[in-house]
N, C-alpha and C. Protein backbone atom coordinates (compact mmCIF):
# COMPACT_ATOMS: atom_id res chain seq x y z
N UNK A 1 25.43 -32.83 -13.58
CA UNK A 1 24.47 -32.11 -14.38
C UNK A 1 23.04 -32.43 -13.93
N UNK A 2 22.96 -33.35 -13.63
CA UNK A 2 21.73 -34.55 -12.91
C UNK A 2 20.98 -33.33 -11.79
N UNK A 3 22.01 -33.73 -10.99
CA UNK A 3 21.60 -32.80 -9.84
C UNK A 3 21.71 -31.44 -9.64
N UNK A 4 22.17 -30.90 -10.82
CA UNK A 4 21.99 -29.12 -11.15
C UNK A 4 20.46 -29.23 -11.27
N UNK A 5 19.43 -29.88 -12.61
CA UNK A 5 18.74 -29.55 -12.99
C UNK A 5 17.86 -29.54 -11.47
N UNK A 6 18.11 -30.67 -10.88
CA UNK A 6 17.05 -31.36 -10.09
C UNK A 6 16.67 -30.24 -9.30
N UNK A 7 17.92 -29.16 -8.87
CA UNK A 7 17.89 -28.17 -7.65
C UNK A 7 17.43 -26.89 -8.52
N UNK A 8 18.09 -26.86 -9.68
CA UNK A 8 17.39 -25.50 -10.28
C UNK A 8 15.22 -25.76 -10.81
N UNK A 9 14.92 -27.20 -10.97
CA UNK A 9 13.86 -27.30 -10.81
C UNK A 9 12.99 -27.35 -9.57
N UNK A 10 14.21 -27.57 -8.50
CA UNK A 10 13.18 -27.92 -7.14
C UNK A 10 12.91 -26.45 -6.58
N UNK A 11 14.05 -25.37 -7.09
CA UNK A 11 13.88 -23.80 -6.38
C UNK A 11 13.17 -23.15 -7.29
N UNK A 12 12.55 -23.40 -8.66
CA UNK A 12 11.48 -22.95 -9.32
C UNK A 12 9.98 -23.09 -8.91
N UNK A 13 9.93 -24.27 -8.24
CA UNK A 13 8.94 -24.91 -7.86
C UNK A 13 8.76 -24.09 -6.75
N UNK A 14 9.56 -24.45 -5.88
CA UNK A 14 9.34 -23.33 -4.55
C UNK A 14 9.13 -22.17 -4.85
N UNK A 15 9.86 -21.33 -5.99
CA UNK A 15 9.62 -20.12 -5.70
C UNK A 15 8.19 -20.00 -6.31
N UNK A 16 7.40 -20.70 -7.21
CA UNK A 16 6.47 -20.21 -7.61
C UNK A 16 5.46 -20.68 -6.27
N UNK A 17 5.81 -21.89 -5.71
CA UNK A 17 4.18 -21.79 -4.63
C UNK A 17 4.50 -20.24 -3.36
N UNK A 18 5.41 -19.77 -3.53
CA UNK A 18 5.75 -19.07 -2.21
C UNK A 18 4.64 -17.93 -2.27
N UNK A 19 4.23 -17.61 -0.86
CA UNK A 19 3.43 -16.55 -1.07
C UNK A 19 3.85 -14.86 -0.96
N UNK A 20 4.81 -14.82 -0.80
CA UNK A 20 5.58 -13.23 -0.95
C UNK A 20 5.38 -13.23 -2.17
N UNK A 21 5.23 -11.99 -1.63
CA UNK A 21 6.00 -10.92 -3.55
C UNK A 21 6.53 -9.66 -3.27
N UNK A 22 6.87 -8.77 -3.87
CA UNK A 22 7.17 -7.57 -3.60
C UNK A 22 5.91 -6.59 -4.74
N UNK A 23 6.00 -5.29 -4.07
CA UNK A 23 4.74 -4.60 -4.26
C UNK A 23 5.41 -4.07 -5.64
N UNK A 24 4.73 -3.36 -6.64
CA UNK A 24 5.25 -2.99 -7.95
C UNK A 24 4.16 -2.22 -8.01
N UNK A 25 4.33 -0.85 -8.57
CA UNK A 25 3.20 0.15 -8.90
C UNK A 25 3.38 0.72 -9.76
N UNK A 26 2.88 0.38 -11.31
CA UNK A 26 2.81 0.94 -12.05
C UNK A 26 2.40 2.36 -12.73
N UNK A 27 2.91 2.97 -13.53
CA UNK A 27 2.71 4.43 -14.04
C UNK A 27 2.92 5.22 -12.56
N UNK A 28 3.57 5.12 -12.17
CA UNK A 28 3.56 6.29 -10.66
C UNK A 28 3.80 7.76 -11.65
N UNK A 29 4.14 7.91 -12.48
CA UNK A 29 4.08 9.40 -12.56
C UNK A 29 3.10 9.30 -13.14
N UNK A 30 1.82 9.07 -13.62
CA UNK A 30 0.56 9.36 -13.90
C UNK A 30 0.03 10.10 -12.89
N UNK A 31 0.03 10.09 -11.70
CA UNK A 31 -0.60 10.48 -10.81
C UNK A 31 -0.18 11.90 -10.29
N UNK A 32 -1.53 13.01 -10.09
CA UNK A 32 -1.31 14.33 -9.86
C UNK A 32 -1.55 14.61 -8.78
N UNK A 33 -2.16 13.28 -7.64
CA UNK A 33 -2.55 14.27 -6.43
C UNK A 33 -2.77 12.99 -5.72
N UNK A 34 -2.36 13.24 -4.46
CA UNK A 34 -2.37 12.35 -3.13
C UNK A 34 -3.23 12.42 -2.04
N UNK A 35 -4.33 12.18 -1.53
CA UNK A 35 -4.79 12.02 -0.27
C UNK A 35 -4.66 11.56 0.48
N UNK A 36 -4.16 11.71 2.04
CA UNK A 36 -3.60 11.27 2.91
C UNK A 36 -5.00 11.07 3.82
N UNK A 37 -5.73 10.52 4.67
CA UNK A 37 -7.01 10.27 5.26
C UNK A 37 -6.78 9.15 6.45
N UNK A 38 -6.67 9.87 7.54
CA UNK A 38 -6.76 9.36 8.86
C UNK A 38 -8.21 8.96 8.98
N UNK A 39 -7.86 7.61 9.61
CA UNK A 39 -9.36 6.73 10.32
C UNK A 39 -9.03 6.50 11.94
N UNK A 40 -9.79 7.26 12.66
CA UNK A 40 -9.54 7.10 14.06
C UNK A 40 -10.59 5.81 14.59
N UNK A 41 -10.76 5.16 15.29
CA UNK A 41 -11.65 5.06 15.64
C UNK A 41 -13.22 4.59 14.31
N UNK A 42 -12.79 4.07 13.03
CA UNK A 42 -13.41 3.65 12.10
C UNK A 42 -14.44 4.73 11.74
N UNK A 43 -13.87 6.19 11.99
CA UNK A 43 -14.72 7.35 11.65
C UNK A 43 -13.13 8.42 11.18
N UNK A 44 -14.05 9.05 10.41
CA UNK A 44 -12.86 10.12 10.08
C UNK A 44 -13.21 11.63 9.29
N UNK A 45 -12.63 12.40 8.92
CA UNK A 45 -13.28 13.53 9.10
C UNK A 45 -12.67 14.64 7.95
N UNK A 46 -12.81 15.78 7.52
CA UNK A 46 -11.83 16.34 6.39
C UNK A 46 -10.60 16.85 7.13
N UNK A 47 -10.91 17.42 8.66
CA UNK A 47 -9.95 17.53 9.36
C UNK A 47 -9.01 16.87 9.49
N UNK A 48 -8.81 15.15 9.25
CA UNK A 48 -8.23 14.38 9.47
C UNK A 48 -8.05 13.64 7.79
N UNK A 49 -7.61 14.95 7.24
CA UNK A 49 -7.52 15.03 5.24
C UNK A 49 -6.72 15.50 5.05
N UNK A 50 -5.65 15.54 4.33
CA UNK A 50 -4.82 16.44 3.41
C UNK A 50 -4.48 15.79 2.11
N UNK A 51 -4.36 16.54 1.24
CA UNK A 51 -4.25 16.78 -0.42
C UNK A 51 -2.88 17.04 -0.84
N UNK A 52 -1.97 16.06 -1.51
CA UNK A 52 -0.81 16.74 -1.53
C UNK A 52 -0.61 16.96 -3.11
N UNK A 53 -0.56 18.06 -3.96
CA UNK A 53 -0.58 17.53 -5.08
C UNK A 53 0.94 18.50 -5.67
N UNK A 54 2.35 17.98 -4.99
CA UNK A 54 3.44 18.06 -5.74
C UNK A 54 3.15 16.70 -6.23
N UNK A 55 3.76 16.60 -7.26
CA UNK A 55 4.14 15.28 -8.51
C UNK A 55 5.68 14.57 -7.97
N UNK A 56 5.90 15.43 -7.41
CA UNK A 56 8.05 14.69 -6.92
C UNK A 56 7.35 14.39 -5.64
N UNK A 57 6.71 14.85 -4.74
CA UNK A 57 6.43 14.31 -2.78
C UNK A 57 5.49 13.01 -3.27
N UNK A 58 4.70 13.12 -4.65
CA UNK A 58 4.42 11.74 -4.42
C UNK A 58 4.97 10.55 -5.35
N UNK A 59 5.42 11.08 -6.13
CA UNK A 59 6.41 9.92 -6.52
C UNK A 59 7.41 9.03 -5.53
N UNK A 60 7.72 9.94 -4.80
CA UNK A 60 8.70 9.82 -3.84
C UNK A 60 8.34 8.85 -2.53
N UNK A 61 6.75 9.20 -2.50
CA UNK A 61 6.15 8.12 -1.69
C UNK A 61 6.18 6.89 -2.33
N UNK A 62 5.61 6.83 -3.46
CA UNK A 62 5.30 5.54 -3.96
C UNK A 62 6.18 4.89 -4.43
N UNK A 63 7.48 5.29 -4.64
CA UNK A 63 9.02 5.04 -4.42
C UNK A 63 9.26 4.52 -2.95
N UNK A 64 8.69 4.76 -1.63
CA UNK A 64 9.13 4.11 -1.03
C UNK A 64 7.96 3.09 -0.47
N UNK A 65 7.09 2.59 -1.04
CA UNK A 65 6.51 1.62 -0.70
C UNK A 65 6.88 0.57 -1.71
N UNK A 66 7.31 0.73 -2.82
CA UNK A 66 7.99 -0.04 -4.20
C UNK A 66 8.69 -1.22 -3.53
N UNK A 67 8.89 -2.49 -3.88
CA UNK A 67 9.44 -3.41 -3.35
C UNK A 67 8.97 -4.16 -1.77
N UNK A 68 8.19 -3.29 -1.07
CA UNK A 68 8.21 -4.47 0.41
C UNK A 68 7.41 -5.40 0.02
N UNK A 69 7.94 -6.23 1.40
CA UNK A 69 7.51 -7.73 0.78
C UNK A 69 6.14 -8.08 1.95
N UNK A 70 5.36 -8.80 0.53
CA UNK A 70 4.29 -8.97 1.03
C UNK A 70 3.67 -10.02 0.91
N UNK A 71 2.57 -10.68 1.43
CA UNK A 71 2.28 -11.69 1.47
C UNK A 71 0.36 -12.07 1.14
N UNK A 72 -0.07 -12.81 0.52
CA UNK A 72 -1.55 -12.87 0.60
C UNK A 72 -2.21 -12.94 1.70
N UNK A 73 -3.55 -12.15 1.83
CA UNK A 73 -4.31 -12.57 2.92
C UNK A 73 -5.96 -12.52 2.88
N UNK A 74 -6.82 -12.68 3.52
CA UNK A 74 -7.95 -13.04 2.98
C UNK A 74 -8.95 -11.99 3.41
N UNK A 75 -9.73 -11.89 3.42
CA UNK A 75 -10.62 -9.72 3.12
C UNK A 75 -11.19 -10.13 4.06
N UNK A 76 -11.59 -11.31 5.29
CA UNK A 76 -11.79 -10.75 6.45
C UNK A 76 -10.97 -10.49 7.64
N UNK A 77 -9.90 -11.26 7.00
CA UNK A 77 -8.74 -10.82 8.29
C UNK A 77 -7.95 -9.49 8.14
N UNK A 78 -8.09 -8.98 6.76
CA UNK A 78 -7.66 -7.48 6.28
C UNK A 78 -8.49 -6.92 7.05
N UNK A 79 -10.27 -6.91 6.59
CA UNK A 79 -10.77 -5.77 7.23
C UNK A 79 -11.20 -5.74 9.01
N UNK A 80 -10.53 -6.72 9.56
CA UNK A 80 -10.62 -6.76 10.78
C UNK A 80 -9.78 -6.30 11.35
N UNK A 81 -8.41 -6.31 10.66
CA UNK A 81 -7.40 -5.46 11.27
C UNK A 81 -7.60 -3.87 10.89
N UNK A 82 -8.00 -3.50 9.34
CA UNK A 82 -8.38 -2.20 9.56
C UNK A 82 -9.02 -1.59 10.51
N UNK A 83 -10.16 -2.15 11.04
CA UNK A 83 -11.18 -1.85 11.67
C UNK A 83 -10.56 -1.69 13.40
N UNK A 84 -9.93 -2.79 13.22
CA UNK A 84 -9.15 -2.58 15.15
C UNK A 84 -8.10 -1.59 15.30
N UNK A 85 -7.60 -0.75 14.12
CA UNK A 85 -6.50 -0.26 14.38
C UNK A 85 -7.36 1.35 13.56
N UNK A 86 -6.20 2.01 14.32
CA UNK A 86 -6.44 3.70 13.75
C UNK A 86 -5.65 3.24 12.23
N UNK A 87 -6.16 4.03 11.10
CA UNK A 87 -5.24 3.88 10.14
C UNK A 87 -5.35 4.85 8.96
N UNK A 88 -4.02 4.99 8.27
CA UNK A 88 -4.25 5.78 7.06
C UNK A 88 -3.95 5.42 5.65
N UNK A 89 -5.15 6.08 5.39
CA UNK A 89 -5.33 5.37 3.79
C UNK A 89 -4.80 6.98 2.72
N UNK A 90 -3.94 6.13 1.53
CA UNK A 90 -3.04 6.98 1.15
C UNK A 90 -3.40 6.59 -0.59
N UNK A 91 -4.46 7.58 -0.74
CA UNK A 91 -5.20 7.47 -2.20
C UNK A 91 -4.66 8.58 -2.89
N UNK A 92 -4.32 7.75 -4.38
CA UNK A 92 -3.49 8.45 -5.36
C UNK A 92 -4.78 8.31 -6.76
N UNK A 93 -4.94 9.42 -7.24
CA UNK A 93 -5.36 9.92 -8.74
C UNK A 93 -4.80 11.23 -9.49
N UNK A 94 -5.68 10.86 -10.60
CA UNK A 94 -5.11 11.99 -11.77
C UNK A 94 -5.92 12.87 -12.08
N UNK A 95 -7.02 12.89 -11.62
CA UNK A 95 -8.08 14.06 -12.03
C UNK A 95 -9.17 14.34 -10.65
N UNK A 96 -9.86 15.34 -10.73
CA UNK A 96 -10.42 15.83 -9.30
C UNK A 96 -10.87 14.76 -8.82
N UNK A 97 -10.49 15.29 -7.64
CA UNK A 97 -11.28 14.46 -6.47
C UNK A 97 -12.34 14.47 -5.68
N UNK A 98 -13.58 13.92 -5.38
CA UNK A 98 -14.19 14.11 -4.62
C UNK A 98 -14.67 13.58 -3.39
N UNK A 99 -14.63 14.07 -2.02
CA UNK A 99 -14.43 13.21 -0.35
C UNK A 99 -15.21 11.70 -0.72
N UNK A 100 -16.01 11.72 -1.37
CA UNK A 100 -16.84 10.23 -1.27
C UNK A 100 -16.65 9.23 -2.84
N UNK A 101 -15.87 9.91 -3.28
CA UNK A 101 -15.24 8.55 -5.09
C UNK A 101 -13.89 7.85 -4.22
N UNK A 102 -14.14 7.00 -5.03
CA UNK A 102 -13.41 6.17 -4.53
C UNK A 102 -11.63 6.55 -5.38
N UNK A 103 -10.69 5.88 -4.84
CA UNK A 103 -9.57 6.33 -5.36
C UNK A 103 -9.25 5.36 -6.62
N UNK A 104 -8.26 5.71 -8.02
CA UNK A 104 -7.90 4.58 -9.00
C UNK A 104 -6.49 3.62 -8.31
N UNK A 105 -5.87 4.38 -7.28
CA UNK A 105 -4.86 3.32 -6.56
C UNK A 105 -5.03 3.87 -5.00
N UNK A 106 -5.17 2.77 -4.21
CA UNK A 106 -5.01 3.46 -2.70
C UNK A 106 -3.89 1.84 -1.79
N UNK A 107 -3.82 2.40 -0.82
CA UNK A 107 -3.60 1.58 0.24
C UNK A 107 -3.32 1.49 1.35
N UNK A 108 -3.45 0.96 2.27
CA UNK A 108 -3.68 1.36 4.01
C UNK A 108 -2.32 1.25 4.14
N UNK A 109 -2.20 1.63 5.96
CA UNK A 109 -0.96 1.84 6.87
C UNK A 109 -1.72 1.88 8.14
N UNK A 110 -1.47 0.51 8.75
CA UNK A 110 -1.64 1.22 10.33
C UNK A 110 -1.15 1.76 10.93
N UNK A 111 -1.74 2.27 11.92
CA UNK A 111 -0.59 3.17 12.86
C UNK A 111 0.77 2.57 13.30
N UNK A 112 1.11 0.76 13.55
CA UNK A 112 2.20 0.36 13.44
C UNK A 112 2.89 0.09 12.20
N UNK A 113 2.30 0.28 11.55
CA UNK A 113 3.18 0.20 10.04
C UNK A 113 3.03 -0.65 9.58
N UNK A 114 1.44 -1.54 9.88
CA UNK A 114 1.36 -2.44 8.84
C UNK A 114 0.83 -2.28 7.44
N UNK A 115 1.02 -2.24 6.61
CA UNK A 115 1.03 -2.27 4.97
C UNK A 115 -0.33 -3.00 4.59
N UNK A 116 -1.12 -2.49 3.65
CA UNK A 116 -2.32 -3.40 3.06
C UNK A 116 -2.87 -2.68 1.95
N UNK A 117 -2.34 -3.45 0.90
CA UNK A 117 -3.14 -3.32 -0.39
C UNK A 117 -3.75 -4.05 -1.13
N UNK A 118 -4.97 -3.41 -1.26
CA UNK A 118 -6.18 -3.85 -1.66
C UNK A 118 -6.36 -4.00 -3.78
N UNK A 119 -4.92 -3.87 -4.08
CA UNK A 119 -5.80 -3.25 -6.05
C UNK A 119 -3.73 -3.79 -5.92
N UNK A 120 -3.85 -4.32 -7.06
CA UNK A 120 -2.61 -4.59 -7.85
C UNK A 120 -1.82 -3.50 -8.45
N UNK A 121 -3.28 -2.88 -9.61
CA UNK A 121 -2.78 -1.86 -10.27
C UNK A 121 -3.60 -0.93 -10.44
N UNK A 122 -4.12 0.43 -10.70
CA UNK A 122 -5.22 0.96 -11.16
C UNK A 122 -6.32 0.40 -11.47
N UNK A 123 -7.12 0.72 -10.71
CA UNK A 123 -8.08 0.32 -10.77
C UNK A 123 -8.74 -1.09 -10.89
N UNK A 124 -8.06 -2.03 -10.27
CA UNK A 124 -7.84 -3.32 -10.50
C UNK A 124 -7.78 -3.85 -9.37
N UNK A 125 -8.45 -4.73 -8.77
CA UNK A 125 -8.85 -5.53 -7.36
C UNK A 125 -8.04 -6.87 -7.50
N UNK A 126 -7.46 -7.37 -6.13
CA UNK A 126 -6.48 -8.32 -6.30
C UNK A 126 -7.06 -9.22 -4.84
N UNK A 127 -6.35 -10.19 -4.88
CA UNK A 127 -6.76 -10.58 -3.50
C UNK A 127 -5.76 -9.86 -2.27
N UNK A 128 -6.06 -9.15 -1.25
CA UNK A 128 -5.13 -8.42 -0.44
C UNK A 128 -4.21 -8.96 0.01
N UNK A 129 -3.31 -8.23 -0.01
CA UNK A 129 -1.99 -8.43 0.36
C UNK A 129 -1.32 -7.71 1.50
N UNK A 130 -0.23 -7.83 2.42
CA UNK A 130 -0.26 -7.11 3.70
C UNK A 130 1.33 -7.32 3.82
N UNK A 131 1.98 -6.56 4.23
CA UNK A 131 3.35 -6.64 4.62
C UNK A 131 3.57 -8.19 5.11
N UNK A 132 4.73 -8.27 5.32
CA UNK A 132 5.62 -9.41 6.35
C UNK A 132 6.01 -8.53 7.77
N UNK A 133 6.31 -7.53 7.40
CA UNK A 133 6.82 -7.31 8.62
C UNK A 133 5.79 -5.39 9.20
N UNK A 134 6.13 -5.53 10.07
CA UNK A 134 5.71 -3.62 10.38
C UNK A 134 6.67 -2.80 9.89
N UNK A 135 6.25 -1.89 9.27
CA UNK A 135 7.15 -0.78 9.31
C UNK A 135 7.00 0.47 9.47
N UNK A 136 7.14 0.66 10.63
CA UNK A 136 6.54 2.07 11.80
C UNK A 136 7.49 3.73 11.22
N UNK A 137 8.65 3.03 10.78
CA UNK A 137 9.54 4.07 10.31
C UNK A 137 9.37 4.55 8.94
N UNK A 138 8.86 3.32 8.31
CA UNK A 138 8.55 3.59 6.66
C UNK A 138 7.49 4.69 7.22
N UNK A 139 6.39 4.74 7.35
CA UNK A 139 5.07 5.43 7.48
C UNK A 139 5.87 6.60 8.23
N UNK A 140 5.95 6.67 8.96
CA UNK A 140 6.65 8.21 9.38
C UNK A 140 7.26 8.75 8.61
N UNK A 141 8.18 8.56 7.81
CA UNK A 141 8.66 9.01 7.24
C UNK A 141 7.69 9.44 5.77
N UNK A 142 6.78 8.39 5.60
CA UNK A 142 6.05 9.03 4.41
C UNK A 142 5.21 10.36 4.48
N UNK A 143 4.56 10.27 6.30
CA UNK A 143 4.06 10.87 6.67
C UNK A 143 4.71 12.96 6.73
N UNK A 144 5.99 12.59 7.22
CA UNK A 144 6.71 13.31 7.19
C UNK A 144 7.04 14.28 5.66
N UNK A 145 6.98 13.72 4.95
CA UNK A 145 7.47 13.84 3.34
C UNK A 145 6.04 14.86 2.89
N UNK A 146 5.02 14.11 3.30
CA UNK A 146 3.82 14.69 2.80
C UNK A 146 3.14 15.45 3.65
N UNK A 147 4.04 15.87 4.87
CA UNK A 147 3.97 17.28 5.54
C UNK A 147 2.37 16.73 6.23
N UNK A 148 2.12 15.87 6.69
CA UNK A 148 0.94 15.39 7.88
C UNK A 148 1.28 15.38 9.11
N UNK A 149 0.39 16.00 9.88
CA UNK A 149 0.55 16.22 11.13
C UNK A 149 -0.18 15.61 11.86
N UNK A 150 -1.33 14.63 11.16
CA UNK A 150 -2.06 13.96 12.25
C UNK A 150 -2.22 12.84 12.19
């Protein structure tokens, strides 16, 4: 019994210093409209915009970013990788939009599929967080879903 507790206290312990988590996004059906926004080159353009506003293509996205695992990281090594890489930022709200407001949930994708979110929950700033691993296939496929071609 001794050594039950000892191990069910020693893997509590661990699990709380660990730095993964998995991503969780609350109210996803709140949201009426998706912007998809390519950054080439740390410039970008409306050309390099699309608006998706079915309610099922984006649920369906944010269904598949739900769960990857991610890890903390610190806002200059985030925005240094934004900045070196082409990337797309995939901003979700509920009421109009305009090219220069900022979004109530967003979060990057590099072109290799690295993951980075910046907000926990609506409208709510967290310390960033970034995949464990790439996932080049996740993003295509989101890409795909939400009918982007660039």
């Amino acid at each position: 019994m001794k050594k039950t507790l000892i191990l069910v206290i020693s893997l509590l312990i661990l699990t709380a210093c660990s730095s993964e988590e998995d991503i969780v996004i609350d109210n996803k059906t709140s949201f009426k409209r998706l912007v998809v926004q390519k950054v080439i080159n740390n410039s970008s353009s409306t050309d390099l915009s699309k608006t998706v506003e079915d309610t099922e293509t984006i649920q369906e996205i944010l269904n598949l970013v739900e769960e990857l695992e991610v890890e903390r990281s610190n806002n200059d090594d985030i925005f240094k990788l934004i900045k070196s890489k082409d990337t797309y930022i995939l901003g979700f709200y509920n009421e109009q939009y305009h090219f220069t407001d900022h979004f109530p949930y967003s979060f990057y994708v590099t072109e290799n599929g690295t993951f980075i979110f910046l907000q926990r929950r609506v409208d709510e700033s967290w310390t960033p967080r970034i995949s464990l691993k790439q996932h080049k296939d996740l993003l295509d496929e989101m890409l795909e879903i939400a009918e982007v071609d660039f």
